[in-house]
C-alpha atoms as a PDB file:
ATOM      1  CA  UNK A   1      -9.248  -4.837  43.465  1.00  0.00           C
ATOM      2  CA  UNK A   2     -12.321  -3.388  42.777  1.00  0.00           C
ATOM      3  CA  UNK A   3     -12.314  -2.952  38.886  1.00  0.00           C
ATOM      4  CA  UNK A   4     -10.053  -2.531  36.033  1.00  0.00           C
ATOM      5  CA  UNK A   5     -10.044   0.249  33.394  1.00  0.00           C
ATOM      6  CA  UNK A   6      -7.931   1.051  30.597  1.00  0.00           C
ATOM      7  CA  UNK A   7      -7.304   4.785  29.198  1.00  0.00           C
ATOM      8  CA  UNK A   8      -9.183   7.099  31.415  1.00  0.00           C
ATOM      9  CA  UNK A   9      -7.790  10.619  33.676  1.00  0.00           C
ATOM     10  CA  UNK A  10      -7.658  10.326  36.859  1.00  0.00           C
ATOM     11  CA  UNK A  11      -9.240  14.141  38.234  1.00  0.00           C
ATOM     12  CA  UNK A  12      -8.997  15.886  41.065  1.00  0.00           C
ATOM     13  CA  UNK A  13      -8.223  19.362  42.713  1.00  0.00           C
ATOM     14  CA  UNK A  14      -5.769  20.793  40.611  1.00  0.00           C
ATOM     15  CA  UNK A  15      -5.104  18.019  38.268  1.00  0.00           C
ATOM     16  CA  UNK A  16      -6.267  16.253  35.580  1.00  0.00           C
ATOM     17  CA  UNK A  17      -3.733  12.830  34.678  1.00  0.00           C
ATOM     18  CA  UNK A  18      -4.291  10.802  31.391  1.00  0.00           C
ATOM     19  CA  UNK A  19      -3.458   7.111  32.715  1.00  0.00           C
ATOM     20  CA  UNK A  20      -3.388   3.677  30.276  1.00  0.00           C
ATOM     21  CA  UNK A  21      -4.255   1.333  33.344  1.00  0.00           C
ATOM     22  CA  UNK A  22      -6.528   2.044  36.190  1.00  0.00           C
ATOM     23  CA  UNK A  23      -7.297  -0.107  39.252  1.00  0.00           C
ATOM     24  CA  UNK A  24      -9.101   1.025  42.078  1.00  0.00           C
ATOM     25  CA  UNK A  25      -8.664  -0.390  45.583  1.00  0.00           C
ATOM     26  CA  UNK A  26     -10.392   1.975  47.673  1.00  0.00           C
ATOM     27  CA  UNK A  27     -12.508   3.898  45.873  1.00  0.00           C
ATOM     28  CA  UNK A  28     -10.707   6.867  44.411  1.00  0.00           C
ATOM     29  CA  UNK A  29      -7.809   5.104  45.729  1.00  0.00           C
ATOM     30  CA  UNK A  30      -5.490   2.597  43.235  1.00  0.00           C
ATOM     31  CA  UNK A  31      -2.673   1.491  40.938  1.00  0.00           C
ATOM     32  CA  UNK A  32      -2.071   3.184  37.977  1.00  0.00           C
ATOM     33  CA  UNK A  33       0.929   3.874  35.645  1.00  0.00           C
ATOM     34  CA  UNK A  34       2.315   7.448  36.042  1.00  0.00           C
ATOM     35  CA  UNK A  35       3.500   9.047  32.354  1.00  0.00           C
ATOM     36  CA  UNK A  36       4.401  12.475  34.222  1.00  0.00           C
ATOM     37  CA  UNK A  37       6.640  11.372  37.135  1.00  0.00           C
ATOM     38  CA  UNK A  38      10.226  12.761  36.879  1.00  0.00           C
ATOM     39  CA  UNK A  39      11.831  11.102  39.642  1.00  0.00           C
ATOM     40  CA  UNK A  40      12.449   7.866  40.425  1.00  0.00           C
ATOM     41  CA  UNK A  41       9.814   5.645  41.485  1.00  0.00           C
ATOM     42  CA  UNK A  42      10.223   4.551  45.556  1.00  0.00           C
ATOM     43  CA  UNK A  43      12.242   7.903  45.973  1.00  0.00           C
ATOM     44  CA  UNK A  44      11.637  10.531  48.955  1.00  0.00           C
ATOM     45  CA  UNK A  45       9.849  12.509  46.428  1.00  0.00           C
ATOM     46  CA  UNK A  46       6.860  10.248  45.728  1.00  0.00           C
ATOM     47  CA  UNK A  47       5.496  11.033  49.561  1.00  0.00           C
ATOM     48  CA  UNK A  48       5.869  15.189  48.824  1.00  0.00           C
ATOM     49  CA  UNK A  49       5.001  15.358  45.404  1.00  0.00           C
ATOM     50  CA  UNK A  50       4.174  11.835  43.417  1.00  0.00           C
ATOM     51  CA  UNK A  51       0.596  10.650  44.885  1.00  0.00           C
ATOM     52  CA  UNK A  52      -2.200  11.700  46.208  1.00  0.00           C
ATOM     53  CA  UNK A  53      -2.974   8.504  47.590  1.00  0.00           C
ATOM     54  CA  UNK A  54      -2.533   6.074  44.682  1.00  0.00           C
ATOM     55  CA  UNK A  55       0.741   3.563  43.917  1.00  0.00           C
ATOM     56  CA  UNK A  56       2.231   4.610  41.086  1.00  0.00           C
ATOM     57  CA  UNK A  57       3.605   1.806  39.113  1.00  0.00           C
ATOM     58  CA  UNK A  58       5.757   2.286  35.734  1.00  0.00           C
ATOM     59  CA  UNK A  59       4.034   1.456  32.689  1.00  0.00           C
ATOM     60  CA  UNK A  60       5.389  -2.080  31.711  1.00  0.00           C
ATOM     61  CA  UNK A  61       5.248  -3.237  35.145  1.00  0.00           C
ATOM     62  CA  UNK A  62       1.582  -1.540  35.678  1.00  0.00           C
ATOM     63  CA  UNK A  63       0.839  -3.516  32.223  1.00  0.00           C
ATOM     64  CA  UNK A  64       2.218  -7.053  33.588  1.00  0.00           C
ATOM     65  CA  UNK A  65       0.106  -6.002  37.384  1.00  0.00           C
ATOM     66  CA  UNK A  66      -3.063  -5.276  35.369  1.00  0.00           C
ATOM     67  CA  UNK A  67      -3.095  -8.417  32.713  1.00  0.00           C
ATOM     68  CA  UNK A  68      -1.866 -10.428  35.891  1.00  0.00           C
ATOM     69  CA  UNK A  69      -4.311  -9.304  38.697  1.00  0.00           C
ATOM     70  CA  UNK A  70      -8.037 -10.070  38.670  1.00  0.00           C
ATOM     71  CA  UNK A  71     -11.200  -7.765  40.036  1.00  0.00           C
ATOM     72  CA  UNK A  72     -11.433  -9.101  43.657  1.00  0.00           C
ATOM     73  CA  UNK A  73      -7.774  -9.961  44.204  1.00  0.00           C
ATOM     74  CA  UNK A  74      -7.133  -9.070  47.399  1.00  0.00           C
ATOM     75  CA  UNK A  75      -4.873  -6.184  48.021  1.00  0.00           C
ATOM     76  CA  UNK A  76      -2.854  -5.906  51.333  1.00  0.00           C
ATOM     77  CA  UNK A  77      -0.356  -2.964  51.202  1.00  0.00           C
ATOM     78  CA  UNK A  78       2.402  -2.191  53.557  1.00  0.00           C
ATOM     79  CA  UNK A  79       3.743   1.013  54.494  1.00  0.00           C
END
């Protein structure tokens, strides 16, 4: 983990996402809660329309990650 941030939008091309816990892995890369997602987390539709690279986490388990998780944790993800 490379830092930890509370309310801040995430930007981008075409979008512009208010999120209440922020933590980069890989640069513009990392966890975050996800206020806007309709469909269920870990469904097909996260890969065509949920991320543009980030894990999106829902926002009591993104609180418990971030209050749980230190900057420098080591982060190993698994497709």
């Amino acid at each position: 983990m490379q830092d930890k941030q509370t309310n801040r939008y995430l930007v981008g091309p075409g979008y512009r996402d208010f999120v209440r816990y922020w933590m980069p892995f890989d640069g513009d890369f990392g966890f975050h809660d996800s206020s806007w997602q309709t469909f269920p987390y870990g469904s097909p539709g996260y890969k065509a329309n949920g991320s543009h690279g980030c894990i999106h986490l829902p926002l009591p388990e993104m609180r418990w990650f971030f209050n749980w998780s230190d900057t420098n944790t080591t982060v190993t993800i698994q497709a």
